[in-house]
C-alpha atoms as a PDB file:
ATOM      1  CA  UNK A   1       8.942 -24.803   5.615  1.00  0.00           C
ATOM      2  CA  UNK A   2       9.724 -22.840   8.902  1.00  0.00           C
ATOM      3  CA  UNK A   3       7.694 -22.932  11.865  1.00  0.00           C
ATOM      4  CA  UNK A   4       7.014 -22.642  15.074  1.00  0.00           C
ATOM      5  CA  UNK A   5       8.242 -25.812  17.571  1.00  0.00           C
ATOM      6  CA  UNK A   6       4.720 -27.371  17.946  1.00  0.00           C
ATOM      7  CA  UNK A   7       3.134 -28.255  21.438  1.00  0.00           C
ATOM      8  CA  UNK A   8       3.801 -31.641  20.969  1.00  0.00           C
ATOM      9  CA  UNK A   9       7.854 -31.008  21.062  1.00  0.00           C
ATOM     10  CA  UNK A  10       7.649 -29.149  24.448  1.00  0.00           C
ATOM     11  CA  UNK A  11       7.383 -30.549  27.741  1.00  0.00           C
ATOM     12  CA  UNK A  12       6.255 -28.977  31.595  1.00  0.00           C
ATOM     13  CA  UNK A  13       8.069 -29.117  34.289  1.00  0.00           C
ATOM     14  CA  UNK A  14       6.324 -28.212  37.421  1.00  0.00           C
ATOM     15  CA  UNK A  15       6.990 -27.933  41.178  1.00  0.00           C
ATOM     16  CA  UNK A  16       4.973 -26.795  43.770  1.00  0.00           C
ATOM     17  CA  UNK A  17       5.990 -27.183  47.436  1.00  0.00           C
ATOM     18  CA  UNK A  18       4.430 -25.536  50.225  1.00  0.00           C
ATOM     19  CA  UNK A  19       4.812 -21.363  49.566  1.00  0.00           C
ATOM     20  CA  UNK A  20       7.241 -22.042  46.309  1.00  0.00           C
ATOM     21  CA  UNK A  21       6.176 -22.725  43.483  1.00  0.00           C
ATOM     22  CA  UNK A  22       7.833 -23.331  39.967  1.00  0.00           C
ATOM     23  CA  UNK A  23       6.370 -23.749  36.149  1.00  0.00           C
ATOM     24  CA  UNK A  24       8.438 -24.216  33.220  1.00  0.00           C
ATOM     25  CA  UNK A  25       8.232 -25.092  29.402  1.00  0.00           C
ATOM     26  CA  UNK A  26      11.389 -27.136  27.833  1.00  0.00           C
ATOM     27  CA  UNK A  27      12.158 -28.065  24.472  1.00  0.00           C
ATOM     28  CA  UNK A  28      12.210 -31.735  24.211  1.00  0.00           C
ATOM     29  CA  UNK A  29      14.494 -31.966  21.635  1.00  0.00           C
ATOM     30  CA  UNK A  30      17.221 -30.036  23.554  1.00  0.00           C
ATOM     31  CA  UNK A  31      15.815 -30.303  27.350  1.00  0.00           C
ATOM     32  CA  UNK A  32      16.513 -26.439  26.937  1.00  0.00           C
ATOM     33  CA  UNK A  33      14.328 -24.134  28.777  1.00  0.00           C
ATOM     34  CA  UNK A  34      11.288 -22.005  27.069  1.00  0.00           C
ATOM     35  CA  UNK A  35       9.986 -20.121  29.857  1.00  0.00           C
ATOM     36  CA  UNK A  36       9.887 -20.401  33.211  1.00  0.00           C
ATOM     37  CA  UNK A  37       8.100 -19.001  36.181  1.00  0.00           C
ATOM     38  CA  UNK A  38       8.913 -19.129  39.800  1.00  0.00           C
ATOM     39  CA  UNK A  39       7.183 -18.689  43.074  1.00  0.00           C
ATOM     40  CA  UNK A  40       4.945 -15.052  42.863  1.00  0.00           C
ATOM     41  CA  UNK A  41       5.460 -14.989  39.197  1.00  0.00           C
ATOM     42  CA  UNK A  42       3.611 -18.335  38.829  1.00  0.00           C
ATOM     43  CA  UNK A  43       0.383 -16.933  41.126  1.00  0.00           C
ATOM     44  CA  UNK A  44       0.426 -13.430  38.826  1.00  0.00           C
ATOM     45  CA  UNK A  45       0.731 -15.205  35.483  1.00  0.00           C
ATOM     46  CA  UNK A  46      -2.181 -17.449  36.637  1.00  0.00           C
ATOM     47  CA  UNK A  47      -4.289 -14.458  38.209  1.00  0.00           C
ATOM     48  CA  UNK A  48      -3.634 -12.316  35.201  1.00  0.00           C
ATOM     49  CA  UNK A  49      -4.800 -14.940  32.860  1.00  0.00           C
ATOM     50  CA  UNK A  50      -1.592 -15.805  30.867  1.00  0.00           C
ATOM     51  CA  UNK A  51      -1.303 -19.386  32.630  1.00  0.00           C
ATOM     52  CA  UNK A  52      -4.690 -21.889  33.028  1.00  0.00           C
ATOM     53  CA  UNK A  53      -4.409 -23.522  36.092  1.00  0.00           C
ATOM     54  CA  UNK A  54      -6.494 -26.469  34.646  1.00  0.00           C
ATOM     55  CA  UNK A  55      -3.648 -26.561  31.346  1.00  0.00           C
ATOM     56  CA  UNK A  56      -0.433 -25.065  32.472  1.00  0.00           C
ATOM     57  CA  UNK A  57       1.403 -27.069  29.404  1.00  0.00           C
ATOM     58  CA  UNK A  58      -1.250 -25.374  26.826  1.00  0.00           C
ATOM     59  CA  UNK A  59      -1.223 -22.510  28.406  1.00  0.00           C
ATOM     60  CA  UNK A  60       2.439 -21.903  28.940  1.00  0.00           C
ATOM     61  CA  UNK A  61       3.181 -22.635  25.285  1.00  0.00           C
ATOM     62  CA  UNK A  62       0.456 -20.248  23.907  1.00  0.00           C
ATOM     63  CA  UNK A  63       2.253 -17.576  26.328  1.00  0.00           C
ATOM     64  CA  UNK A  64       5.350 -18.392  24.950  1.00  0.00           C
ATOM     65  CA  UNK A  65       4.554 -18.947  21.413  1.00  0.00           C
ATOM     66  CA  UNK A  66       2.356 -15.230  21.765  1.00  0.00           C
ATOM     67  CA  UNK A  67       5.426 -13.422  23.197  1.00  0.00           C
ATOM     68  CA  UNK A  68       7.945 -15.217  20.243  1.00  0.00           C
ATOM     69  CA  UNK A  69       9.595 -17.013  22.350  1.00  0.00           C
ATOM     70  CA  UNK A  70       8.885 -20.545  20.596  1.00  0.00           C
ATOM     71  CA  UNK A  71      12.336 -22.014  18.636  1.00  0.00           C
ATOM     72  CA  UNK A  72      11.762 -21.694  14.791  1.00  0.00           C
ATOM     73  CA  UNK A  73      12.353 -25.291  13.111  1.00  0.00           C
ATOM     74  CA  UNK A  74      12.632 -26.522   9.564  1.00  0.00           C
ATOM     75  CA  UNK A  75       9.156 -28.635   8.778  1.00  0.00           C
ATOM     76  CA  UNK A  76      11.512 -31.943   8.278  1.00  0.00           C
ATOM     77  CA  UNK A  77      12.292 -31.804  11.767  1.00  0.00           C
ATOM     78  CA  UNK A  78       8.981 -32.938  12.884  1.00  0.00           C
END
């Protein structure tokens, strides 16, 4: 069966140091990058709802996985 990479195959990388600021979802099976978001994109995505400040990892993958930007695996990868 095909499906989406599942939450529990992604990772978040996060930075935040004083006015820059960086958010991003890898695949843990490749350390390849999802989606990121960097400095005034990581404020906009938060104030227009598509990241949760209190779940940036949840968050970030529904965004992702809304927008298709999820890898499609094989079931029997899991």
């Amino acid at each position: 069966m095909i499906i989406p990479l599942p939450l529990e195959q992604t990772s978040l990388n996060t930075w935040f140091e004083r006015d820059r600021a960086h958010v991003e979802l890898i695949d843990t099976r490749t350390d390849e990058t999802i989606i990121e978001w960097w400095d005034e994109a990581v404020s906009e995505a938060i104030e227009d709802g598509f990241l949760n400040s209190r779940n940036l990892h949840g968050s970030a993958y529904d965004y992702a996985a809304s927008v298709g930007l999820l890898p499609i695996i094989e079931s029997e990868e899991l």
